[in-house]
PDB file of N, CA and C in Angstrom:
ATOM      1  N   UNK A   1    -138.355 -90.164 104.162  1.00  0.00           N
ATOM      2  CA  UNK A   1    -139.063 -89.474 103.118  1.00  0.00           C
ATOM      3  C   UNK A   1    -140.418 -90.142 102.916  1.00  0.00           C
ATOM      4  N   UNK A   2    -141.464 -89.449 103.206  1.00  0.00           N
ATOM      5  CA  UNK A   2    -142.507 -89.944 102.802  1.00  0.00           C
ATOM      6  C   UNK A   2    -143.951 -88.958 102.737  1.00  0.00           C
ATOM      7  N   UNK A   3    -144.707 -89.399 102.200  1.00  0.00           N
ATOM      8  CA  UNK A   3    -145.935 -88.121 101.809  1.00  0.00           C
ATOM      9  C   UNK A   3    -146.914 -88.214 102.479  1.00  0.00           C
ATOM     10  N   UNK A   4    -147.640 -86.905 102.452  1.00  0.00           N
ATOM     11  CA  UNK A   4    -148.887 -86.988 103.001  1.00  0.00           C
ATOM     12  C   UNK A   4    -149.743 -87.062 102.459  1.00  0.00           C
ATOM     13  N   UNK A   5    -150.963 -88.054 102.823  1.00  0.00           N
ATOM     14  CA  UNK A   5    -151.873 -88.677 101.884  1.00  0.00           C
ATOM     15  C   UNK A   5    -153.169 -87.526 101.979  1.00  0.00           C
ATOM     16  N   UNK A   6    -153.528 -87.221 103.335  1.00  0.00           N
ATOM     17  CA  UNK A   6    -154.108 -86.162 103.071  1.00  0.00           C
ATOM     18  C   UNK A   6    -153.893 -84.286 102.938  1.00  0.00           C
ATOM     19  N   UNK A   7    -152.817 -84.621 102.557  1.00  0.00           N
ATOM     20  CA  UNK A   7    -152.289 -82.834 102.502  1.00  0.00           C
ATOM     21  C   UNK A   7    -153.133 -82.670 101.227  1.00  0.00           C
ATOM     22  N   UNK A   8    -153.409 -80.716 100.922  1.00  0.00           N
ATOM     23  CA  UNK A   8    -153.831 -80.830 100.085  1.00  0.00           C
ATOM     24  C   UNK A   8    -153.165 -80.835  98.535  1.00  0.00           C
ATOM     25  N   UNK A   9    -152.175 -80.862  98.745  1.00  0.00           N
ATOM     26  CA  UNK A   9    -150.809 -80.977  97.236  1.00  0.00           C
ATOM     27  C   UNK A   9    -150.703 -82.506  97.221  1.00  0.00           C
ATOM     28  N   UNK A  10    -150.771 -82.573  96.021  1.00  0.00           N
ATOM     29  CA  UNK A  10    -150.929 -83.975  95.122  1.00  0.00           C
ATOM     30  C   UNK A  10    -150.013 -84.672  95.333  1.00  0.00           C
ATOM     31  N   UNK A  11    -150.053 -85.656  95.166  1.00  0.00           N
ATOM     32  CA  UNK A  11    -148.953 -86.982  95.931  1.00  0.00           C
ATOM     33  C   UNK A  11    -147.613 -86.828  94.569  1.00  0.00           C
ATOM     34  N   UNK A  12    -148.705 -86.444  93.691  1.00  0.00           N
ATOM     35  CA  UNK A  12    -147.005 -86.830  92.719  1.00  0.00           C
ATOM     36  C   UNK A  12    -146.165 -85.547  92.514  1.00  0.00           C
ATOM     37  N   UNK A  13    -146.636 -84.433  92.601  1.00  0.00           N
ATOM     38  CA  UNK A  13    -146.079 -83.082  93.558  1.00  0.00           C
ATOM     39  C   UNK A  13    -145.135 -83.314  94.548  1.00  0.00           C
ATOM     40  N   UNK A  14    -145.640 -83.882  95.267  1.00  0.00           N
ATOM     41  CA  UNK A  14    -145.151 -84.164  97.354  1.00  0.00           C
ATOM     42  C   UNK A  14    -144.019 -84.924  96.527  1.00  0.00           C
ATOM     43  N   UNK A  15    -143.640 -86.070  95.585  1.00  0.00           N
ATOM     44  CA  UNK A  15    -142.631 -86.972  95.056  1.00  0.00           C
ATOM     45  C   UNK A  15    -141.704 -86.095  94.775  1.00  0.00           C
ATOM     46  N   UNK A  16    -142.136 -85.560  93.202  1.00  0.00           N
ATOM     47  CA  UNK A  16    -141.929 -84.363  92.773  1.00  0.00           C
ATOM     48  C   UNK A  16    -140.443 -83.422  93.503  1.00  0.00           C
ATOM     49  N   UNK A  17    -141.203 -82.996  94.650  1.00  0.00           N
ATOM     50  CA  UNK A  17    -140.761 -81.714  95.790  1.00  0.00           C
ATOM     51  C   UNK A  17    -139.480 -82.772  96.514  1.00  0.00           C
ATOM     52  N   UNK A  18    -140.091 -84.179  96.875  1.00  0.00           N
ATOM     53  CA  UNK A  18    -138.666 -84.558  97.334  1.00  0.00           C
ATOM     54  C   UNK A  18    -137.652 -85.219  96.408  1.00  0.00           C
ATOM     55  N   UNK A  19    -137.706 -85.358  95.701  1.00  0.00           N
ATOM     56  CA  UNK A  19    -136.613 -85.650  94.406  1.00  0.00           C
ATOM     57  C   UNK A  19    -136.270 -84.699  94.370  1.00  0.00           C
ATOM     58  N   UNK A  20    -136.474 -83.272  94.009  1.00  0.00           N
ATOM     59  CA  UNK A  20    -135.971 -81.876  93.956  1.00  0.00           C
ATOM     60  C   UNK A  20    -135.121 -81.589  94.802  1.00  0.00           C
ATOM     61  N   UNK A  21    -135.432 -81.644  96.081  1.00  0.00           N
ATOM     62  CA  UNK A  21    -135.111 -81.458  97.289  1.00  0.00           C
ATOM     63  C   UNK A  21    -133.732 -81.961  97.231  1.00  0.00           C
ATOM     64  N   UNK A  22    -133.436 -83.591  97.118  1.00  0.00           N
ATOM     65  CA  UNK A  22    -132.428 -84.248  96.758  1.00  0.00           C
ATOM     66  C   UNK A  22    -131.424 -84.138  95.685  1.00  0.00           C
ATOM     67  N   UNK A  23    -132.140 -83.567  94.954  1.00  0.00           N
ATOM     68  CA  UNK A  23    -131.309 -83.138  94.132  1.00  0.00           C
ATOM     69  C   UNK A  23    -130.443 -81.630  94.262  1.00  0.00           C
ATOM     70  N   UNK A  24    -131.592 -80.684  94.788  1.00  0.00           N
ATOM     71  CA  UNK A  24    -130.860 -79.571  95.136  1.00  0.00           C
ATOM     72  C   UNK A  24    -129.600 -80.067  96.521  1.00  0.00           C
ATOM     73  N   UNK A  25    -129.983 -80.744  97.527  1.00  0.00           N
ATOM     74  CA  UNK A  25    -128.634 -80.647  98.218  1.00  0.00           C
ATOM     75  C   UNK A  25    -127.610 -81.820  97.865  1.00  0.00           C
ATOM     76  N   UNK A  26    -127.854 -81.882  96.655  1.00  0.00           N
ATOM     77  CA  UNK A  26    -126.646 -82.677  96.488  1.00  0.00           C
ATOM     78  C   UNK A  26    -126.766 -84.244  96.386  1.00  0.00           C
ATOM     79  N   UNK A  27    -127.300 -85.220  97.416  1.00  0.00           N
ATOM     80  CA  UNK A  27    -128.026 -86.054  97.392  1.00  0.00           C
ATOM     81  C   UNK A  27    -128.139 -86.907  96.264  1.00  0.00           C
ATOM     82  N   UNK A  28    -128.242 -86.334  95.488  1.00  0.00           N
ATOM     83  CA  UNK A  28    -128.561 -87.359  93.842  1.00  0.00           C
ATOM     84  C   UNK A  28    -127.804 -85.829  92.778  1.00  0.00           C
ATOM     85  N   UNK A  29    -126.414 -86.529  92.867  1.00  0.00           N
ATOM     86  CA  UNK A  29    -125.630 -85.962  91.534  1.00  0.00           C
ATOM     87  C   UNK A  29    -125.837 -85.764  90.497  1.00  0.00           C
ATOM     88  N   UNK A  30    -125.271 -84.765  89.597  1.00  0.00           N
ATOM     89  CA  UNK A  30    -125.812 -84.530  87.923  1.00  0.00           C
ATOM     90  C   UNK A  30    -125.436 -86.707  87.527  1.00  0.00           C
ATOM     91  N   UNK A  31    -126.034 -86.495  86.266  1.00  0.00           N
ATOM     92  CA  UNK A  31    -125.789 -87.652  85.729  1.00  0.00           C
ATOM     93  C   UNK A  31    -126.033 -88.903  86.812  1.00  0.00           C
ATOM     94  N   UNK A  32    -126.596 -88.731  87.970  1.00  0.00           N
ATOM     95  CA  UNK A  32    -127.036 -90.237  88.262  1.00  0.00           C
ATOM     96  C   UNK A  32    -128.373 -90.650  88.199  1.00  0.00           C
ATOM     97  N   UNK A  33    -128.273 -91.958  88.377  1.00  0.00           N
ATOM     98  CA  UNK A  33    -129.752 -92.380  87.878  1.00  0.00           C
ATOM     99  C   UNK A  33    -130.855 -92.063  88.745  1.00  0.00           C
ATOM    100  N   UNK A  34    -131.842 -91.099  88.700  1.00  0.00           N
ATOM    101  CA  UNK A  34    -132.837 -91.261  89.763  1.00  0.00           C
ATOM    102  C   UNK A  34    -133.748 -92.501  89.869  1.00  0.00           C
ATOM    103  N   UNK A  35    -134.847 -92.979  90.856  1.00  0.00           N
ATOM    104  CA  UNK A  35    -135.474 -94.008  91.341  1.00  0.00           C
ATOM    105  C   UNK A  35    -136.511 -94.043  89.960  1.00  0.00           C
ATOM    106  N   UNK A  36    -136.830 -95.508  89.368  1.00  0.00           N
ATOM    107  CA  UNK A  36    -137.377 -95.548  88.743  1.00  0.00           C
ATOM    108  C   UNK A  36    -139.226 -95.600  88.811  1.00  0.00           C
ATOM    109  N   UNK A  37    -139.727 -95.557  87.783  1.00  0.00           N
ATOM    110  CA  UNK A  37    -141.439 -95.733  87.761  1.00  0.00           C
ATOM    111  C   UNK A  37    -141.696 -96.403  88.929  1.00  0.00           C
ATOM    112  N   UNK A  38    -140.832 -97.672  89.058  1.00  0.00           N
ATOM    113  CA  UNK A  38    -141.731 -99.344  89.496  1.00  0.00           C
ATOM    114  C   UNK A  38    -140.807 -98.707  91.482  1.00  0.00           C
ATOM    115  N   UNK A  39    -139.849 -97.826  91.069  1.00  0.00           N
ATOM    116  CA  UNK A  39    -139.441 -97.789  92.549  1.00  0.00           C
ATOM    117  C   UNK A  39    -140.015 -97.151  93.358  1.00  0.00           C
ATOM    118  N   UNK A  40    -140.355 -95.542  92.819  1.00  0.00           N
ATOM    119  CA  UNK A  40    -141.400 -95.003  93.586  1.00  0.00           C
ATOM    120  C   UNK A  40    -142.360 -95.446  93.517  1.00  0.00           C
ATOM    121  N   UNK A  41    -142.984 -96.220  92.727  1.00  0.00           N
ATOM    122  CA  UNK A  41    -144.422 -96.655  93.269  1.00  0.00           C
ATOM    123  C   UNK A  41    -144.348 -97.469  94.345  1.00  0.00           C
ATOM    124  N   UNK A  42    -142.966 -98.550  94.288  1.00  0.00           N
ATOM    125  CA  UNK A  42    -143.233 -99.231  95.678  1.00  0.00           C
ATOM    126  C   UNK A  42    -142.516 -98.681  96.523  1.00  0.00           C
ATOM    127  N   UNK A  43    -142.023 -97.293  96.884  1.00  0.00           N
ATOM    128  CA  UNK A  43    -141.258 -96.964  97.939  1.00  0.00           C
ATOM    129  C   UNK A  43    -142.477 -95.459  98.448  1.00  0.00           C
ATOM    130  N   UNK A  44    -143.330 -95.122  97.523  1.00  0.00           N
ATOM    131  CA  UNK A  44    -144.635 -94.450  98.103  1.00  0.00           C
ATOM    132  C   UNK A  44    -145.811 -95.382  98.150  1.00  0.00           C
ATOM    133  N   UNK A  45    -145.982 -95.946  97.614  1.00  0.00           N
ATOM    134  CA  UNK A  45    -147.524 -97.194  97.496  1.00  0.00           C
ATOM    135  C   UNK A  45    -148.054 -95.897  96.727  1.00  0.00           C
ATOM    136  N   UNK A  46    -147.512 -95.353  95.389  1.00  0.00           N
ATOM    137  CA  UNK A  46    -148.572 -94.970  94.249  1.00  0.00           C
ATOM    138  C   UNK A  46    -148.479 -95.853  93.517  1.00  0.00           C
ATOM    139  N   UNK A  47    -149.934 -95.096  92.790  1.00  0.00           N
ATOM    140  CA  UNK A  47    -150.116 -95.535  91.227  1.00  0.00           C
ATOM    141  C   UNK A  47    -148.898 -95.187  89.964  1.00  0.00           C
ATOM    142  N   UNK A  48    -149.023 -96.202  88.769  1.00  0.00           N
ATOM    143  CA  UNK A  48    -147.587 -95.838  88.278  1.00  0.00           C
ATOM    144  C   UNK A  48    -148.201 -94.297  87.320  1.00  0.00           C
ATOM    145  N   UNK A  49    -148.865 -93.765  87.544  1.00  0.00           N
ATOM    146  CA  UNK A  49    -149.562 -92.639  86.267  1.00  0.00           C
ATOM    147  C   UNK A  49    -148.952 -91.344  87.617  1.00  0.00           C
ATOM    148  N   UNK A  50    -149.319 -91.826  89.280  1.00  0.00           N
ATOM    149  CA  UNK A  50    -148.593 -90.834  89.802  1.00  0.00           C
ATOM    150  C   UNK A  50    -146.796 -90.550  89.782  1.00  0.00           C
ATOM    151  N   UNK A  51    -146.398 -91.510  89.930  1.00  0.00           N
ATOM    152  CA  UNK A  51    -145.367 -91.492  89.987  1.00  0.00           C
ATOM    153  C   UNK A  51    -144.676 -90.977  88.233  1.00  0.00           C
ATOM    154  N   UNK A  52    -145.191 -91.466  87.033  1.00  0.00           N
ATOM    155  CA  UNK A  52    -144.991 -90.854  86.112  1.00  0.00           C
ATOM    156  C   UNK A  52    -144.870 -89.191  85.594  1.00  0.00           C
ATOM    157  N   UNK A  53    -146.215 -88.871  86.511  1.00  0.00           N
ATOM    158  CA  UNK A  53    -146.223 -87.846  86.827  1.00  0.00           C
ATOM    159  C   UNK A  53    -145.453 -86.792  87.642  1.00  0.00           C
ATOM    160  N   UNK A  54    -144.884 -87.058  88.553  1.00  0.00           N
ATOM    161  CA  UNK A  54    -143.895 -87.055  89.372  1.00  0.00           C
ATOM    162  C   UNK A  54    -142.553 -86.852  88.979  1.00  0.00           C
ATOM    163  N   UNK A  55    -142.156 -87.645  87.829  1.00  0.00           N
ATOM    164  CA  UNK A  55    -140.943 -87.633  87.070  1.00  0.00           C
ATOM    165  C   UNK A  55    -141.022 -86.465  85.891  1.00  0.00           C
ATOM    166  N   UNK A  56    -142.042 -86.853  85.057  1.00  0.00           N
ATOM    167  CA  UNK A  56    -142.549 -85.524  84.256  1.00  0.00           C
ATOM    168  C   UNK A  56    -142.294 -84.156  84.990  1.00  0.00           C
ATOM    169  N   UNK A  57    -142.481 -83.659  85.950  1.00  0.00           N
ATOM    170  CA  UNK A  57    -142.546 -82.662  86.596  1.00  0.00           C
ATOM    171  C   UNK A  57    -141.509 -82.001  86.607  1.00  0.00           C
ATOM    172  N   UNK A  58    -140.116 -83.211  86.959  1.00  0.00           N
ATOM    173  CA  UNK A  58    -138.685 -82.916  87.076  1.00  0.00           C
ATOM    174  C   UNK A  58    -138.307 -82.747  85.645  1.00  0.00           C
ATOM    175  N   UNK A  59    -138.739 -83.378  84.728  1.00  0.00           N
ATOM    176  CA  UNK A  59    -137.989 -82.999  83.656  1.00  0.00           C
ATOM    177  C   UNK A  59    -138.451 -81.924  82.840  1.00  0.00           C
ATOM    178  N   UNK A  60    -140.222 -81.778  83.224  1.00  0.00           N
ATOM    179  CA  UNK A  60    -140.440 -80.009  82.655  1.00  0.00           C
ATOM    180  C   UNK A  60    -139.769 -78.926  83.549  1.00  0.00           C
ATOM    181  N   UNK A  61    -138.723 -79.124  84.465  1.00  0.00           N
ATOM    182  CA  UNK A  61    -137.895 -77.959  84.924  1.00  0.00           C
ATOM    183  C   UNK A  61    -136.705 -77.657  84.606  1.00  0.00           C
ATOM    184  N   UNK A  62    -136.516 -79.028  84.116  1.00  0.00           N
ATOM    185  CA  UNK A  62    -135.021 -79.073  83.311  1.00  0.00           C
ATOM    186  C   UNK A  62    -134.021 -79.757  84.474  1.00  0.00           C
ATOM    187  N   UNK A  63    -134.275 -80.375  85.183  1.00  0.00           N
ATOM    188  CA  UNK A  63    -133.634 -80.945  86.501  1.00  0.00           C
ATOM    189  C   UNK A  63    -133.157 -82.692  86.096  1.00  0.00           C
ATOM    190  N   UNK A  64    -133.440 -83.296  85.383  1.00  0.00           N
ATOM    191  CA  UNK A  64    -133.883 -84.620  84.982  1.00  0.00           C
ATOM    192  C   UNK A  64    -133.317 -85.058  82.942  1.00  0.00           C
ATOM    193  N   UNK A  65    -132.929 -85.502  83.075  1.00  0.00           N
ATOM    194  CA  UNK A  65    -133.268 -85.891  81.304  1.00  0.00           C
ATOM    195  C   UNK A  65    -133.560 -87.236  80.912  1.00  0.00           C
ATOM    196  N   UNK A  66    -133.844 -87.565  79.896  1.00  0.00           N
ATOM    197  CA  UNK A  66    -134.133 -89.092  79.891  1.00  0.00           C
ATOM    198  C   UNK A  66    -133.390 -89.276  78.975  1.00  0.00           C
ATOM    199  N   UNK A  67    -133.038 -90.820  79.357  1.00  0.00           N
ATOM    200  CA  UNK A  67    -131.972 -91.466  77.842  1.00  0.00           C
ATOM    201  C   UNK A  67    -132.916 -92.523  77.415  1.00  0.00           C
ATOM    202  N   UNK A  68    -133.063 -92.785  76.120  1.00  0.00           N
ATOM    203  CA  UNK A  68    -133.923 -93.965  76.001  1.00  0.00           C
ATOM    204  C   UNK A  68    -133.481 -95.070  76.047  1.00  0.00           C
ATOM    205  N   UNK A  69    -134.283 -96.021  76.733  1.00  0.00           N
ATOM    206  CA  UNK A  69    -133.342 -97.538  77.201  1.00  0.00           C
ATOM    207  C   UNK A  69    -132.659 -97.359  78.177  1.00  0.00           C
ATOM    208  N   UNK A  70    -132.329 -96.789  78.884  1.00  0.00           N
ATOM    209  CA  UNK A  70    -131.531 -96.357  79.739  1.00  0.00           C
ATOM    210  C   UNK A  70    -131.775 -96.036  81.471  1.00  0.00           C
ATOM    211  N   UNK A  71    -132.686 -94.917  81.531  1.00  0.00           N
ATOM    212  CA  UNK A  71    -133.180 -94.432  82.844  1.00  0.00           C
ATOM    213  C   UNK A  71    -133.643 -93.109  82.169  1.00  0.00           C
ATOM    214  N   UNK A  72    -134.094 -92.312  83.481  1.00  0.00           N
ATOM    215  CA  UNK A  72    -133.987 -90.717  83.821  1.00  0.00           C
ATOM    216  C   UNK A  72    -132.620 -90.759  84.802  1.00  0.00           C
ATOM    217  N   UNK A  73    -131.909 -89.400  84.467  1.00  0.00           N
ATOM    218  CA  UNK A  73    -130.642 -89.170  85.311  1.00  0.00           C
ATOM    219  C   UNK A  73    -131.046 -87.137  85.445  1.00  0.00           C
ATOM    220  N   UNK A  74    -130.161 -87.252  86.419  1.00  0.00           N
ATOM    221  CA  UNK A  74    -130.135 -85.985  86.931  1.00  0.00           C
ATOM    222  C   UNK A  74    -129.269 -84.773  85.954  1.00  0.00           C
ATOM    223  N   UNK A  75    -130.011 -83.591  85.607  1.00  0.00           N
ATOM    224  CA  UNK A  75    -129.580 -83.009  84.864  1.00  0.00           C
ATOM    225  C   UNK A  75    -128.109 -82.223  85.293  1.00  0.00           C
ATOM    226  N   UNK A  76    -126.990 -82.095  84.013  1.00  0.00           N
ATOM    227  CA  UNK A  76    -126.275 -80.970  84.665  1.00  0.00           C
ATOM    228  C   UNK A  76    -126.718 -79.957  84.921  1.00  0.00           C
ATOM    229  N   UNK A  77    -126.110 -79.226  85.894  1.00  0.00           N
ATOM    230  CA  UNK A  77    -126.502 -77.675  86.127  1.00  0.00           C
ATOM    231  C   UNK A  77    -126.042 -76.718  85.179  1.00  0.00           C
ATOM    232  N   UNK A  78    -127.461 -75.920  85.015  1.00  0.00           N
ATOM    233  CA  UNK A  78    -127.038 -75.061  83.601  1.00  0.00           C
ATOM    234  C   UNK A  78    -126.452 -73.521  84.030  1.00  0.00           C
ATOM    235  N   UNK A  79    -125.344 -73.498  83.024  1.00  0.00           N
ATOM    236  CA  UNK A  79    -124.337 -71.749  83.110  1.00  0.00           C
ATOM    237  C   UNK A  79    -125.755 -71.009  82.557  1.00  0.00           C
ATOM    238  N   UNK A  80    -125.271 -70.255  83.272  1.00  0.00           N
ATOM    239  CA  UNK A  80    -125.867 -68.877  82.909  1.00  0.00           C
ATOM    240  C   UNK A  80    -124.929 -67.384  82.747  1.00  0.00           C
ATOM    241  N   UNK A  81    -125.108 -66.902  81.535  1.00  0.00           N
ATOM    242  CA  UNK A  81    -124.433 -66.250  80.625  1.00  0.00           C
ATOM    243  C   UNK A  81    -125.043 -64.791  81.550  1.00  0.00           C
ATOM    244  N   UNK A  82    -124.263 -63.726  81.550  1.00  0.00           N
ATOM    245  CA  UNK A  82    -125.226 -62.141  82.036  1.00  0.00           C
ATOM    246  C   UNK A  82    -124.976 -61.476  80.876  1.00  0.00           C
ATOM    247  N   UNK A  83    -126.003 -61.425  80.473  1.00  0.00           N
ATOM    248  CA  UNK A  83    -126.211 -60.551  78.957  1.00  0.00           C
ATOM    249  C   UNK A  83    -125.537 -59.012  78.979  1.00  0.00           C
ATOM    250  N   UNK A  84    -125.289 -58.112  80.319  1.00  0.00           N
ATOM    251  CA  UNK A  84    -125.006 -57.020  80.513  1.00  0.00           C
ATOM    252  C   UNK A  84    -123.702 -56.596  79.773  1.00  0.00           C
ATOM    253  N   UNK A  85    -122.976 -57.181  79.754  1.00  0.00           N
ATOM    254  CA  UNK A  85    -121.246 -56.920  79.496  1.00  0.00           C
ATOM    255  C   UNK A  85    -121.037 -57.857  78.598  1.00  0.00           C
ATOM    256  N   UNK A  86    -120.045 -57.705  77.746  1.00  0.00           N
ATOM    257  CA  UNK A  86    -119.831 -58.472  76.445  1.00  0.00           C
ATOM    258  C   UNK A  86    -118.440 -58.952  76.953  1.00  0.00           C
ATOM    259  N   UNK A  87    -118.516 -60.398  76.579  1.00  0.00           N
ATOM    260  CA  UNK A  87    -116.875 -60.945  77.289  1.00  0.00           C
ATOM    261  C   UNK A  87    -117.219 -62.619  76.607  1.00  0.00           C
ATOM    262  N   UNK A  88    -115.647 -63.116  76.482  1.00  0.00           N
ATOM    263  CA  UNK A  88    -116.007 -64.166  76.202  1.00  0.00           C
ATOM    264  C   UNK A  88    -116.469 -65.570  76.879  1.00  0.00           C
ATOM    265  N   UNK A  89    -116.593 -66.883  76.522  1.00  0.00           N
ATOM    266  CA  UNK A  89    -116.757 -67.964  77.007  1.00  0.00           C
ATOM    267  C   UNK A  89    -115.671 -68.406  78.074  1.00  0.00           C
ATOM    268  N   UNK A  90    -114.469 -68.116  77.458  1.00  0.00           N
ATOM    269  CA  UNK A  90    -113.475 -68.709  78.146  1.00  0.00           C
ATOM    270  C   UNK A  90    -113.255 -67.845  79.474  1.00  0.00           C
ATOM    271  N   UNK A  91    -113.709 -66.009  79.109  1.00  0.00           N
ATOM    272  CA  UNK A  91    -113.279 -65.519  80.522  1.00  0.00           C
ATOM    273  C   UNK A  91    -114.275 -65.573  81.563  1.00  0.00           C
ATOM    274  N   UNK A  92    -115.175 -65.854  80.623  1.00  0.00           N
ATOM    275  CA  UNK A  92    -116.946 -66.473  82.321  1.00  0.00           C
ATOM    276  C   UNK A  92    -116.431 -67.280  82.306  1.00  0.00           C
ATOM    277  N   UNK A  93    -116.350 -68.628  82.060  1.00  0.00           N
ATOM    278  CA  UNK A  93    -115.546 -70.076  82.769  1.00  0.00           C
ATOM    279  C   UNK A  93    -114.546 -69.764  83.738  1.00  0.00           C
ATOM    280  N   UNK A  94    -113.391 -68.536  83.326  1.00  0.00           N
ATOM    281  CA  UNK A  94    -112.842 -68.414  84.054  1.00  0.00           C
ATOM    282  C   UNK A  94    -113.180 -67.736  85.055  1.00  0.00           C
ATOM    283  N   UNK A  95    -114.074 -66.709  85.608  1.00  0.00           N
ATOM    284  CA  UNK A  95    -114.881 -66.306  86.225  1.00  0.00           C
ATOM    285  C   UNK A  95    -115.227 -66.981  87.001  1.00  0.00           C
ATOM    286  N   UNK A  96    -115.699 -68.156  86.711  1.00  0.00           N
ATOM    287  CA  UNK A  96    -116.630 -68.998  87.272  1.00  0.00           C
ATOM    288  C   UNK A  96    -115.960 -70.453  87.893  1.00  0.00           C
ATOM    289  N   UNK A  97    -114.334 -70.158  88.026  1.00  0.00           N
ATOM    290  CA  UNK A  97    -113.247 -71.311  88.249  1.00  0.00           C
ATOM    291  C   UNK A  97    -114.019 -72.827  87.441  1.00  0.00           C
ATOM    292  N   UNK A  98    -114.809 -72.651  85.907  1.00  0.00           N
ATOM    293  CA  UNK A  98    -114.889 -73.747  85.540  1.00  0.00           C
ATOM    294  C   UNK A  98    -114.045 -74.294  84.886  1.00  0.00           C
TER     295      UNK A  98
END
């Protein structure tokens, strides 16, 4: 994993896209800790405002949450309800073998 310095998408984007990435296949589970400020900066050679940035990104998608004192961890994946048909909680869960 690593970025391109001269592509034209921003390095903390390019971070961004592969944390995502990892996270979509699985890679980094709900609730685990993703790589911190001080890690991506030394596992890309950014600045810590990119890499901040970078993390910000994930958590304005809802992918990420932060605990304070703690870390950023990987968000659960959110249900989604279909407004079309009226039914309850328990029979979408069941629907949904949750």
């Amino acid at each position: 994993m690593s970025i391109d310095r001269e592509s034209p998408i921003s390095m903390y984007m390019q971070i961004a896209n592969l944390l995502e990435s990892a996270i979509q296949s699985g890679e980094l589970q709900p609730d685990q800790k993703i790589p911190t400020e001080a890690e991506i900066m030394e596992t890309y050679q950014v600045s810590r405002i990119t890499a901040r940035l970078a993390i910000k990104t994930l958590y304005e998608k809802g992918l990420v949450v932060r605990k304070q004192g703690k870390g950023t961890f990987v968000a659960d994946p959110i249900l989604h309800q279909e407004l079309g048909t009226m039914e309850g909680f328990y029979d979408s869960f069941l629907a949904k073998d949750l």
